[in-house]
C-alpha atoms as a PDB file:
ATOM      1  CA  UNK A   1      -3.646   4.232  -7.379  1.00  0.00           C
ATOM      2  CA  UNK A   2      -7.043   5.334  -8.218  1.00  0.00           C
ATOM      3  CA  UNK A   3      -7.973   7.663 -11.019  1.00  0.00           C
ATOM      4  CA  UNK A   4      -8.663  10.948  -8.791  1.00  0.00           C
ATOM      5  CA  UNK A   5      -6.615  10.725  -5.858  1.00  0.00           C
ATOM      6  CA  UNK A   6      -3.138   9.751  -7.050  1.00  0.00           C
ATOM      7  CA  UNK A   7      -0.844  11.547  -4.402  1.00  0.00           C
ATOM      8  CA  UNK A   8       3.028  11.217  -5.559  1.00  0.00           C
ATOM      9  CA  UNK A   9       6.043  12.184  -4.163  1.00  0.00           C
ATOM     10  CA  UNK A  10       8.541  13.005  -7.276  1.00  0.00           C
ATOM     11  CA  UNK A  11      12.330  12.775  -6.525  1.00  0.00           C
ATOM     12  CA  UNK A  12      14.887  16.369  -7.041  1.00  0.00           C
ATOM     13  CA  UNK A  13      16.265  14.253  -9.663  1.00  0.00           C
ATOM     14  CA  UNK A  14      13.227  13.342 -11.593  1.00  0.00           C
ATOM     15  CA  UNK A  15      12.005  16.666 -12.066  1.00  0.00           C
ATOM     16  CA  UNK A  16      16.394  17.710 -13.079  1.00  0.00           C
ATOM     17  CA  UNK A  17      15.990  14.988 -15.558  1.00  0.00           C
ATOM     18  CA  UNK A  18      13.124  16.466 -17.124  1.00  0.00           C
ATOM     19  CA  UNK A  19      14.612  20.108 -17.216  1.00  0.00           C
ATOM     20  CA  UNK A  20      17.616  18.775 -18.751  1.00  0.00           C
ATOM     21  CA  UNK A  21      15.361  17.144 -21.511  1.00  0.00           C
ATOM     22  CA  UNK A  22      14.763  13.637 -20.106  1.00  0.00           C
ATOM     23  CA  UNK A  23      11.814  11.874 -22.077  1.00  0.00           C
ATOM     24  CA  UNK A  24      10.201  10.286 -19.033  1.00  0.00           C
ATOM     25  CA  UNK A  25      10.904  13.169 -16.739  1.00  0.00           C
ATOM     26  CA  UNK A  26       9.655  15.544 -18.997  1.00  0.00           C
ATOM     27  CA  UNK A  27       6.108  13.624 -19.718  1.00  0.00           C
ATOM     28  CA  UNK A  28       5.552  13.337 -15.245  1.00  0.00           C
ATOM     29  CA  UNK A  29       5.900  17.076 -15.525  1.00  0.00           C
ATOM     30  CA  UNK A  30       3.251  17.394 -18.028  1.00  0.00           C
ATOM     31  CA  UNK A  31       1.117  15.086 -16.446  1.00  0.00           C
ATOM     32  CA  UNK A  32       1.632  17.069 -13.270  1.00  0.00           C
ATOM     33  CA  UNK A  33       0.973  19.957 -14.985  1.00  0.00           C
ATOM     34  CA  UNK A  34      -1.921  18.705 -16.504  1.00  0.00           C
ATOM     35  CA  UNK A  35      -3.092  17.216 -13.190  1.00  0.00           C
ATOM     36  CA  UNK A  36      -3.078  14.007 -13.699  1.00  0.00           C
ATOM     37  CA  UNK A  37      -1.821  13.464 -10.331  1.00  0.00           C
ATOM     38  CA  UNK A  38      -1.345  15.334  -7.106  1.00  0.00           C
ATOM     39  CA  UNK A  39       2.317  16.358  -6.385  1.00  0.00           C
ATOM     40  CA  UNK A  40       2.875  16.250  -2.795  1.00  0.00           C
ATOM     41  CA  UNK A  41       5.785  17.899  -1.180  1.00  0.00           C
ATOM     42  CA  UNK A  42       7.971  19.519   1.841  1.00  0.00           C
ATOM     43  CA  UNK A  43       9.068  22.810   2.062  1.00  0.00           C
ATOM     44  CA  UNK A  44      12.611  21.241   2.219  1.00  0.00           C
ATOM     45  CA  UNK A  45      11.922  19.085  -0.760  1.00  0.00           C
ATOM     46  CA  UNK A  46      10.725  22.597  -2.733  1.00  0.00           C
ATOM     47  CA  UNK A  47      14.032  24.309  -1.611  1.00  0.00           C
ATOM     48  CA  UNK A  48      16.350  21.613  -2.530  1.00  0.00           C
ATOM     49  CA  UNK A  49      14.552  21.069  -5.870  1.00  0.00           C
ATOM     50  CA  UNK A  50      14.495  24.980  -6.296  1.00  0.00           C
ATOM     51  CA  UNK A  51      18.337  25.410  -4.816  1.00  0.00           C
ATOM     52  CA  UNK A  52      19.503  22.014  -7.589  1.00  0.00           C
ATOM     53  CA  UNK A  53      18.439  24.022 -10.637  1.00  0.00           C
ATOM     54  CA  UNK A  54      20.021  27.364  -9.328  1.00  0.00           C
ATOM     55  CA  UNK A  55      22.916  26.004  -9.856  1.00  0.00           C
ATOM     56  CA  UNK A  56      25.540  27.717 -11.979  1.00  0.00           C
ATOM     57  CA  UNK A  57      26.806  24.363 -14.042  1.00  0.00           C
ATOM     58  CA  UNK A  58      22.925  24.235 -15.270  1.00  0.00           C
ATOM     59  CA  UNK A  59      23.197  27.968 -16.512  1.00  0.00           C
ATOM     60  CA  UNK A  60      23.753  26.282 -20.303  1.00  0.00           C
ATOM     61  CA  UNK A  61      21.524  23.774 -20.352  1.00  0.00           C
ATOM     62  CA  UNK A  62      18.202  24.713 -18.757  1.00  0.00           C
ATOM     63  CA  UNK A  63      16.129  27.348 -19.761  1.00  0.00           C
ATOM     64  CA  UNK A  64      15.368  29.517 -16.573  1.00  0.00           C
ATOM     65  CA  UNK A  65      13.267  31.675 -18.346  1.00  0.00           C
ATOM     66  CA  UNK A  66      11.251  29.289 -19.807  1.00  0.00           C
ATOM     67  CA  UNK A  67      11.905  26.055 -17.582  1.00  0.00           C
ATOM     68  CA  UNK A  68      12.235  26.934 -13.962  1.00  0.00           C
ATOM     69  CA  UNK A  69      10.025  29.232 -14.404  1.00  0.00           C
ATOM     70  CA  UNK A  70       7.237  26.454 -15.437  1.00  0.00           C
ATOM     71  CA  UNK A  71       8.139  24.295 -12.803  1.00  0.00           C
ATOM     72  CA  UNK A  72       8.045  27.147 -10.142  1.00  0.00           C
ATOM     73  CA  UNK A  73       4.082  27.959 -11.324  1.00  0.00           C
ATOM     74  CA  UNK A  74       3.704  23.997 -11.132  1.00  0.00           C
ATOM     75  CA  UNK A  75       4.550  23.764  -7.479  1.00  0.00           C
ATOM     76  CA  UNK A  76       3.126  27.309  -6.364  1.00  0.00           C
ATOM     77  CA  UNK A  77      -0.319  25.918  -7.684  1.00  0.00           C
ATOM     78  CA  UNK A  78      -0.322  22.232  -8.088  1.00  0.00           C
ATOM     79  CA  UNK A  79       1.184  20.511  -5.212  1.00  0.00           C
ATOM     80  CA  UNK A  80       0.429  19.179  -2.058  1.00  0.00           C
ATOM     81  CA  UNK A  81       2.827  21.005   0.403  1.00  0.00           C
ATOM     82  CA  UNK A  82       2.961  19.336   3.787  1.00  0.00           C
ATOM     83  CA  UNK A  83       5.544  19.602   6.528  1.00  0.00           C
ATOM     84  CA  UNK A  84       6.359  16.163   8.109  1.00  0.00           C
ATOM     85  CA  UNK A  85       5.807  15.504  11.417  1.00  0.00           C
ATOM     86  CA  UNK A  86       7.660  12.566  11.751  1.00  0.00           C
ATOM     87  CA  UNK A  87      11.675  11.988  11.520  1.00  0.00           C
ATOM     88  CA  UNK A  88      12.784   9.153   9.150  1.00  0.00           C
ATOM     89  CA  UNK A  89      15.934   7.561   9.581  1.00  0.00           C
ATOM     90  CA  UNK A  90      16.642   4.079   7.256  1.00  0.00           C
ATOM     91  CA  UNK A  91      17.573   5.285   3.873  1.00  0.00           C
ATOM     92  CA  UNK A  92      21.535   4.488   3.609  1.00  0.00           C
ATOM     93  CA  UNK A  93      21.276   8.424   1.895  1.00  0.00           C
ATOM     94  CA  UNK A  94      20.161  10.533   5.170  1.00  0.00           C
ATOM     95  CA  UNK A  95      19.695  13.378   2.553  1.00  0.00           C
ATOM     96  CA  UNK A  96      16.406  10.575   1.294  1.00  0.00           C
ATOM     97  CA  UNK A  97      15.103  10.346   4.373  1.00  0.00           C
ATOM     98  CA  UNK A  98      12.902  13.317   3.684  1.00  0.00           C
ATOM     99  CA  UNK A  99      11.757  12.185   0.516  1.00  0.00           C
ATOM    100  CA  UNK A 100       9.862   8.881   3.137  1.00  0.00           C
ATOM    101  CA  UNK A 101       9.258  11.540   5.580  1.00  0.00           C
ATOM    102  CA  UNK A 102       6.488  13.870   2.517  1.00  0.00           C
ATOM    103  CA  UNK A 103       5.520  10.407   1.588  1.00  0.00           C
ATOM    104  CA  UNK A 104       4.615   9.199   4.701  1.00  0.00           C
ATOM    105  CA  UNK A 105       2.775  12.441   6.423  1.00  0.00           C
ATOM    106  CA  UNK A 106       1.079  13.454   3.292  1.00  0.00           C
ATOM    107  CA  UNK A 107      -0.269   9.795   2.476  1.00  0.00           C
ATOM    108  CA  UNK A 108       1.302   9.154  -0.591  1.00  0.00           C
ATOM    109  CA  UNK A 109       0.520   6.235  -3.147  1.00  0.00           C
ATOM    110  CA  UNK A 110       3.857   6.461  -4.265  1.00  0.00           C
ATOM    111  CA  UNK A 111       7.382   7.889  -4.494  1.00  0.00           C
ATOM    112  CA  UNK A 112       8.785   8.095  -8.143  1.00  0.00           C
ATOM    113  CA  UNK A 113      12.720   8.018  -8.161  1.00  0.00           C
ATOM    114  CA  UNK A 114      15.691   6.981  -9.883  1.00  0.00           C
ATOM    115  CA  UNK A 115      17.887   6.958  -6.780  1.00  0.00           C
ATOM    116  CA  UNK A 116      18.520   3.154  -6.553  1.00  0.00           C
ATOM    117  CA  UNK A 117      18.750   4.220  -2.739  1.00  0.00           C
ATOM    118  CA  UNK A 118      15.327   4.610  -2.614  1.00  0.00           C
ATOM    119  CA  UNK A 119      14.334   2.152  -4.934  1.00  0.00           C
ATOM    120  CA  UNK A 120      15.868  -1.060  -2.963  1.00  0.00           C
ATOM    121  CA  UNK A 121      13.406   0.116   0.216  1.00  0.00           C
ATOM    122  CA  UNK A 122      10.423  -0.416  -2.243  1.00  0.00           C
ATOM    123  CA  UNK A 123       7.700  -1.079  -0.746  1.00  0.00           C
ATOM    124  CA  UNK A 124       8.220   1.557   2.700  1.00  0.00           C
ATOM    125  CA  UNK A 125       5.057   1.531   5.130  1.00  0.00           C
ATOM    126  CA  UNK A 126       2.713   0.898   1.952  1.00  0.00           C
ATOM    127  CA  UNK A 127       3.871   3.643  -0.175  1.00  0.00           C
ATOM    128  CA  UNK A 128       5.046   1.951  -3.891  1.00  0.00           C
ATOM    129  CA  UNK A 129       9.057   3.479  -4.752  1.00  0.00           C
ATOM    130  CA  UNK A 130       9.093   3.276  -8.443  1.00  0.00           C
ATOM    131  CA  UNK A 131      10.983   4.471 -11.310  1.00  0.00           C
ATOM    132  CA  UNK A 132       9.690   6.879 -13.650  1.00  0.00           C
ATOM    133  CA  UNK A 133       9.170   4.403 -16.793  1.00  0.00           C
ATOM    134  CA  UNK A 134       7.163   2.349 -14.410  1.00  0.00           C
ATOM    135  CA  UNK A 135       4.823   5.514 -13.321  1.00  0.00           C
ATOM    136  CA  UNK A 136       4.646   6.678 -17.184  1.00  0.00           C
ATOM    137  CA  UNK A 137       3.123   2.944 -17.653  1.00  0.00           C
ATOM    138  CA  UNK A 138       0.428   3.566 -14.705  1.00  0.00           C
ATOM    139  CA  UNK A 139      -0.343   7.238 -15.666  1.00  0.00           C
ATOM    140  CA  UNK A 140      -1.045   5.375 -19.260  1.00  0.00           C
ATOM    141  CA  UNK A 141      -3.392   2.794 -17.783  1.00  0.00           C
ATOM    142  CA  UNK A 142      -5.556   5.477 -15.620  1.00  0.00           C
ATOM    143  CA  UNK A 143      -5.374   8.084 -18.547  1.00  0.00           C
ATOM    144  CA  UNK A 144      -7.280   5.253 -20.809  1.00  0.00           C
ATOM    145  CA  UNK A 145      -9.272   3.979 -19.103  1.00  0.00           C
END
């Protein structure tokens, strides 16, 4: 990952973690916010994200005022959004394989997840899968250098 051009794929349940008050999932989305990193994403991975925190059993415990309505600005003006041209099919999830799918077609450097699904195809085609403790650590390193 270079300095300038790190292009990331965060995982639906990263970005839940950090709404829900996560420590690590909360500092990616101020990094992001602070572009210290290029978000790439799919239309489908924007509506999934966007349909997850819709959901009723959230209603007490994130702020959609405040929150989703962050996160919305975030990935209306700071992220990558590509639409895959190529089908994906060896995640034991199918509902992952289009997390590979924005990773591959939009050239990512890595994929940040806690879905051990994911995780146990680390490395795919290249592209790093890593959790979100080990991105905080790498986002450290470039930010001080």
């Amino acid at each position: 990952m270079t300095e300038t051009s790190v292009k990331v794929v965060v995982d639906t349940n990263v970005f839940i973690s950090g709404l829900l008050g996560g420590k690590n999932a909360g500092i990616i989305t101020d990094a992001l916010a602070d572009k210290k990193f290029e978000l790439v994403i799919s239309n489908a991975l924007k509506e999934e994200l966007l349909a997850v925190v819709a959901r009723a059993e959230f209603n007490v415990v994130i702020n959609r005022d405040k929150d989703v309505k962050k996160l919305q600005r975030i990935l209306e003006i700071g992220a990558h959004v590509i639409e895959p041209s190529e089908k994906i099919d060896v995640c034991r999830d199918v509902k992952d394989n289009k997390i590979l799918e924005a990773a591959v077609v939009g050239f990512a450097d890595c994929i940040v997840t806690g879905d051990k699904d994911l995780l146990v195809l680390h490395p795919f085609r290249g592209i790093e899968i890593i959790t979100p403790t080990e991105f905080i650590e790498r986002l450290r390193v470039l930010i001080n250098r």
